[in-house]
Protein backbone atom coordinates (compact mmCIF):
# COMPACT_ATOMS: atom_id res chain seq x y z
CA UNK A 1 -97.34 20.36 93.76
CA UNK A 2 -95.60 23.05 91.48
CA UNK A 3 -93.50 20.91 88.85
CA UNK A 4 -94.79 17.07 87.71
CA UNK A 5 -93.56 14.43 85.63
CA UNK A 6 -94.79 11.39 83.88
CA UNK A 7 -92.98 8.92 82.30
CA UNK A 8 -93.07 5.39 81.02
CA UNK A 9 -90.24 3.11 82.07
CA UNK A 10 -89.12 -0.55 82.19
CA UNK A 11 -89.97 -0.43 85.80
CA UNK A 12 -93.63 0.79 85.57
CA UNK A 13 -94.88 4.02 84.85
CA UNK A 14 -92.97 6.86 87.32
CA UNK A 15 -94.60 9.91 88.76
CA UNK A 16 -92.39 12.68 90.16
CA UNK A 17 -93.65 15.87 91.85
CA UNK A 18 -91.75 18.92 93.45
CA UNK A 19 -93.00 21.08 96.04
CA UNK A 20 -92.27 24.48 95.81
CA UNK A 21 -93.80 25.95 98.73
CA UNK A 22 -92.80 28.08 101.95
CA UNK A 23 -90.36 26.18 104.51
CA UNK A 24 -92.77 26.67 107.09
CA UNK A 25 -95.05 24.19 105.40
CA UNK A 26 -93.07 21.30 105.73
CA UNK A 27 -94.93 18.35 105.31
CA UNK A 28 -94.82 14.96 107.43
CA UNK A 29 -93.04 12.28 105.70
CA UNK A 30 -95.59 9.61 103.96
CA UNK A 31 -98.24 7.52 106.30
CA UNK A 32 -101.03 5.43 105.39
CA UNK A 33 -104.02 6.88 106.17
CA UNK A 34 -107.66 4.83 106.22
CA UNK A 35 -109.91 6.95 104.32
CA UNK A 36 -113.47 6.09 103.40
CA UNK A 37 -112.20 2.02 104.22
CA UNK A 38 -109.36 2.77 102.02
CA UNK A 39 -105.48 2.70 102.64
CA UNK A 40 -103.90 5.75 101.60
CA UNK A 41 -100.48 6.47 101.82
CA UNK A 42 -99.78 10.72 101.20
CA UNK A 43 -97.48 13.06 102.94
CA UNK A 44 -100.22 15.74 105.04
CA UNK A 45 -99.66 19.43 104.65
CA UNK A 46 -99.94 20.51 108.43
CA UNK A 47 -101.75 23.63 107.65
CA UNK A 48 -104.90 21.91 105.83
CA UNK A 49 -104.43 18.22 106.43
CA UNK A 50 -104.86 17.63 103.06
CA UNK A 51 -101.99 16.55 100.27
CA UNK A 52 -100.26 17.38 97.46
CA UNK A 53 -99.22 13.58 96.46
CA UNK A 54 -100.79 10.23 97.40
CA UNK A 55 -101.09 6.85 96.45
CA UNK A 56 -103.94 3.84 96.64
CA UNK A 57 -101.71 1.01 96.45
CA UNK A 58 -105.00 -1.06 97.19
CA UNK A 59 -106.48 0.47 93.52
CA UNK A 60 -103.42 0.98 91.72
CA UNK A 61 -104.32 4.35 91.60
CA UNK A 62 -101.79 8.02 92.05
CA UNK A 63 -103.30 11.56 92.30
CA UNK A 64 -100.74 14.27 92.20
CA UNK A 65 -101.90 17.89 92.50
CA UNK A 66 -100.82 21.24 91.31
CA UNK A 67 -101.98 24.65 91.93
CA UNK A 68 -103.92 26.84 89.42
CA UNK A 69 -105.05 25.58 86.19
CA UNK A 70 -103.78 26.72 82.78
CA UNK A 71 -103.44 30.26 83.60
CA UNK A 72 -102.57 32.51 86.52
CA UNK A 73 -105.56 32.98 88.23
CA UNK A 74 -106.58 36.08 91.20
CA UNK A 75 -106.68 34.39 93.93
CA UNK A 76 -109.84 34.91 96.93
CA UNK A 77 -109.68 35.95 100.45
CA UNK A 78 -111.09 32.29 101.13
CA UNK A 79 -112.29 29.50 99.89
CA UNK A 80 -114.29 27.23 100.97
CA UNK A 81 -112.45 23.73 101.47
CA UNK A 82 -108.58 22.67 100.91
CA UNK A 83 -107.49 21.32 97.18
CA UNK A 84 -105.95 19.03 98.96
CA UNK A 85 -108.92 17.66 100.71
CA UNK A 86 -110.67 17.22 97.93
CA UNK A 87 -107.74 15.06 96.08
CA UNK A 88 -107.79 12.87 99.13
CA UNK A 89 -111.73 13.05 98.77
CA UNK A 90 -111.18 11.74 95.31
CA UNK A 91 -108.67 9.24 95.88
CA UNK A 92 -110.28 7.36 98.89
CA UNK A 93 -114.11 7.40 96.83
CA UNK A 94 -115.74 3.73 95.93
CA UNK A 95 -115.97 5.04 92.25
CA UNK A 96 -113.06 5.93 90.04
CA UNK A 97 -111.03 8.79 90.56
CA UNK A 98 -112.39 10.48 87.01
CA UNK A 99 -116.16 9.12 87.76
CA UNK A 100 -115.96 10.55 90.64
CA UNK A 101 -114.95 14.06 89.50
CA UNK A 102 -117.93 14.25 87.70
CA UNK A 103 -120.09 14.73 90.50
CA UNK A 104 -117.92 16.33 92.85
CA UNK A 105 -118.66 19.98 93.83
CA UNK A 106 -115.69 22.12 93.48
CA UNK A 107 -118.02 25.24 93.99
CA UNK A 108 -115.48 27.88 95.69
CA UNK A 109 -112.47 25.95 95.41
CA UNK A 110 -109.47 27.24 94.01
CA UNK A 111 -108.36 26.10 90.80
CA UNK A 112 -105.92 23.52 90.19
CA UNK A 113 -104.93 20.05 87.96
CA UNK A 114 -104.52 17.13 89.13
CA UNK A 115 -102.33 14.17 87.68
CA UNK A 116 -104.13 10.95 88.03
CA UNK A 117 -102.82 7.63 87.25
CA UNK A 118 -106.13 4.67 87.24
CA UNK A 119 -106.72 1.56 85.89
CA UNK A 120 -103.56 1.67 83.64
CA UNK A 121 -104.67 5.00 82.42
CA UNK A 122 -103.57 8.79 82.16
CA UNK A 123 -105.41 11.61 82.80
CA UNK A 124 -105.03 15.55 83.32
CA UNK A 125 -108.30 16.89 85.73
CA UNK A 126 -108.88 20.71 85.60
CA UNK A 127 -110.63 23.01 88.06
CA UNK A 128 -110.27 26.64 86.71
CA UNK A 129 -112.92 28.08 89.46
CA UNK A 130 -115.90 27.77 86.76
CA UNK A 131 -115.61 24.73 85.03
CA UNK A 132 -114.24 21.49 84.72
CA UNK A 133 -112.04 19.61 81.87
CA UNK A 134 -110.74 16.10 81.59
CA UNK A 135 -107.78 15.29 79.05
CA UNK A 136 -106.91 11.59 78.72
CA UNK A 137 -102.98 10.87 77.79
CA UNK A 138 -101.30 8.48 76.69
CA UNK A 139 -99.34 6.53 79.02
CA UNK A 140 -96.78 5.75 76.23
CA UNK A 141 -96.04 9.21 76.53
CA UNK A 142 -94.03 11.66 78.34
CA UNK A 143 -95.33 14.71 79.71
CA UNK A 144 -94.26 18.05 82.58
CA UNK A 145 -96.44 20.01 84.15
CA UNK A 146 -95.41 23.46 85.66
CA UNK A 147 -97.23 25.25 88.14
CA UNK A 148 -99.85 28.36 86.37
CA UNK A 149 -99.35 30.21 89.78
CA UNK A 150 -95.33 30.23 90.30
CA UNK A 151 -94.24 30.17 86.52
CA UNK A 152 -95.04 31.87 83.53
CA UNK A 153 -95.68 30.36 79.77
CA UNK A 154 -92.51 31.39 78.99
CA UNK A 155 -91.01 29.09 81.81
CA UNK A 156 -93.43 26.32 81.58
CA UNK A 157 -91.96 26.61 77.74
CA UNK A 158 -88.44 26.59 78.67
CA UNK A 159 -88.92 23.61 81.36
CA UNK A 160 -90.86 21.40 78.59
CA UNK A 161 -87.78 21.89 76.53
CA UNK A 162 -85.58 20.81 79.66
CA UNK A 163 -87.41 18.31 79.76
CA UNK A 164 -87.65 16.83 76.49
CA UNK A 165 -83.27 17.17 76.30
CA UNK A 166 -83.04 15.12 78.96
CA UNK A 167 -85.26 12.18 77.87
CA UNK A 168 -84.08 12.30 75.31
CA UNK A 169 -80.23 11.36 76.60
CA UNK A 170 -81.82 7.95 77.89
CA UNK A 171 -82.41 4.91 76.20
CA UNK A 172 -83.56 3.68 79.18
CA UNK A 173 -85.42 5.70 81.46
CA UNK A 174 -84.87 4.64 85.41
CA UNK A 175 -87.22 5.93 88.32
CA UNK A 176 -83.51 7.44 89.91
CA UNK A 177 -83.24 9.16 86.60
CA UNK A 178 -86.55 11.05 87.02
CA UNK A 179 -84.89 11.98 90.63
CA UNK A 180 -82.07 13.42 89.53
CA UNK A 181 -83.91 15.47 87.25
CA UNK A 182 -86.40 17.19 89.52
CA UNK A 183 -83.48 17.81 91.46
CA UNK A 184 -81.21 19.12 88.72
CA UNK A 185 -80.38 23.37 88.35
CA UNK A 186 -79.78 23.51 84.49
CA UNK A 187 -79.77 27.47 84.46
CA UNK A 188 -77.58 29.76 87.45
CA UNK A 189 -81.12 31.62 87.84
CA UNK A 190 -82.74 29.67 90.67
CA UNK A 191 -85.94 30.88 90.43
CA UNK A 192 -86.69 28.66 87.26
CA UNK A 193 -84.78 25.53 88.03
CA UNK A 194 -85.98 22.39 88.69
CA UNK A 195 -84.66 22.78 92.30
CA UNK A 196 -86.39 26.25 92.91
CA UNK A 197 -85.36 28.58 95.55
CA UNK A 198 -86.93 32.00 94.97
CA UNK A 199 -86.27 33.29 98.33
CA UNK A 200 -84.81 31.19 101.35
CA UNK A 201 -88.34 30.75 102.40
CA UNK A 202 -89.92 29.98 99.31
CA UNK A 203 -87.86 27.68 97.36
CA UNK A 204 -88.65 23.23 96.34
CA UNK A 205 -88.73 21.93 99.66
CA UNK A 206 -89.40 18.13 98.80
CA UNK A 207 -89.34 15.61 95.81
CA UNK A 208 -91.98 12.63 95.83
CA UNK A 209 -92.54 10.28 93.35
CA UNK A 210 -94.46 6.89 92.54
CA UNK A 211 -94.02 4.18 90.77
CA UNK A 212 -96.01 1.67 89.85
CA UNK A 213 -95.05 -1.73 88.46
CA UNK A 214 -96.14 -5.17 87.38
CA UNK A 215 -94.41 -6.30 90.48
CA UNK A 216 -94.44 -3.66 92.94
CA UNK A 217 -95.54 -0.07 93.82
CA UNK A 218 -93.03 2.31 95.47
CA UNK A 219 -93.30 5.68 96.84
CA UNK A 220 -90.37 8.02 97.84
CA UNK A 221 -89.97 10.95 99.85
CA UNK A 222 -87.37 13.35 100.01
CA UNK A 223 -87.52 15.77 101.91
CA UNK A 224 -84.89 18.65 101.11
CA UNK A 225 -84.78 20.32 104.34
CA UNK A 226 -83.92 17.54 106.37
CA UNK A 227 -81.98 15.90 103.60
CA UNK A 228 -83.70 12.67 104.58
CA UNK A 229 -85.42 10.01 102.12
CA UNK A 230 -87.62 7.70 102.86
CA UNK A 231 -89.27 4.73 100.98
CA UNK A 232 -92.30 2.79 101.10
CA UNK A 233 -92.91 -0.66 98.98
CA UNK A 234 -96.53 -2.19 98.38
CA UNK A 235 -97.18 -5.47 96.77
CA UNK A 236 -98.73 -5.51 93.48
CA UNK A 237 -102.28 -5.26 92.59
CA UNK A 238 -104.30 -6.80 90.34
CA UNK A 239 -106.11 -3.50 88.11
């Protein structure tokens, strides 16, 4: 939820996604959930129930969330529903993920982006507390996104550069590649790596990615505290 990647591979198109959050919030590993008739597969936060990551293998379809939008934002003494309810909300509707987002309310909701992956198409969704945006990418392209709330410009500048380095040390790109990066400590500060650890309780406590292929979909989960991964395969879908 703090540091996500997109890239295009031979494999499919691979979606990686840190979580930089306190140890005490130690998610479940990945189960599919029905949600609104549809299967969802997402690691659940056990303080909201909501997620940071999930998939709809059913729909092809990824929605990765990070907190705050392009800037550092103050945050409120409450809010009014989880971001991570609402990206399940938006993952499990009838309509497309970006349809969808049209009409949803985000009225006191924190703000955030979310990654979404649909239909063989990219897209970057903002909440910044008053308004919405929608960016589409281009899946032939590569792109990192840094958490507004944990990391400054500066970082988010110096982890873009990271970031373009090591693509650029691949002629082919592998999902394990993408792994090793999001796990990787380029710098002895830890408080801007990849692999984050700002205090012992506040530090990248899991790794999850997706990818999705022409003949398969897979979803892993590692999660750093238990040094445990786990991996889930689902049957392609037609888009």
């Amino acid at each position: 939820m703090c540091t996500v990647s997109y890239v295009n591979t031979a494999a499919g198109v691979v979606i990686t996604s840190n979580r930089d959050e306190h140890v005490l919030r130690s998610a479940e590993f990945p189960q599919t959930h029905i949600l609104n008739g549809q299967s969802i597969t997402f690691p659940k936060d056990p303080l909201a129930g909501g997620t940071w990551f999930a998939i709809n293998a059913q729909s092809n379809r990824v929605v990765v969330l990070l907190n705050g939008a392009e800037s550092k934002h103050q945050r409120a003494s409450s809010y009014r529903k989880s971001r991570g309810l609402v990206l399940l909300d938006l993952i499990s509707a009838d309509e497309d993920v970006c349809a969808n987002w049209q009409l949803y309310e985000l009225h006191q909701i924190e703000p955030f982006t979310l990654v979404v992956y649909e239909r063989n198409a990219l897209f970057q969704l903002r909440w910044d507390g008053n308004q919405k945006s929608t960016v589409t990418l281009e899946t032939t392209q590569s792109y990192i996104w840094s958490s507004a709330t944990l990391y400054s410009p500066v970082v988010r500048a110096q982890r873009q550069s990271w970031f373009t380095e090591f693509l650029g040390q691949y002629a082919a790109l592998t999902p394990a590649d993408m792994m090793r990066f999001h796990a990787s400590s380029p710098t002895t500060d830890k408080q801007l790596n990849l692999l984050m650890e700002r205090t012992p309780e506040l530090k990248t406590i899991s790794i999850t990615q997706a990818k999705v292929g022409p003949e398969n979909s897979v979803l892993q989960h590692s999660d750093l505290l238990l040094q445990q991964t786990e991996t889930y395969t689902f049957d392609a879908v037609q888009s």
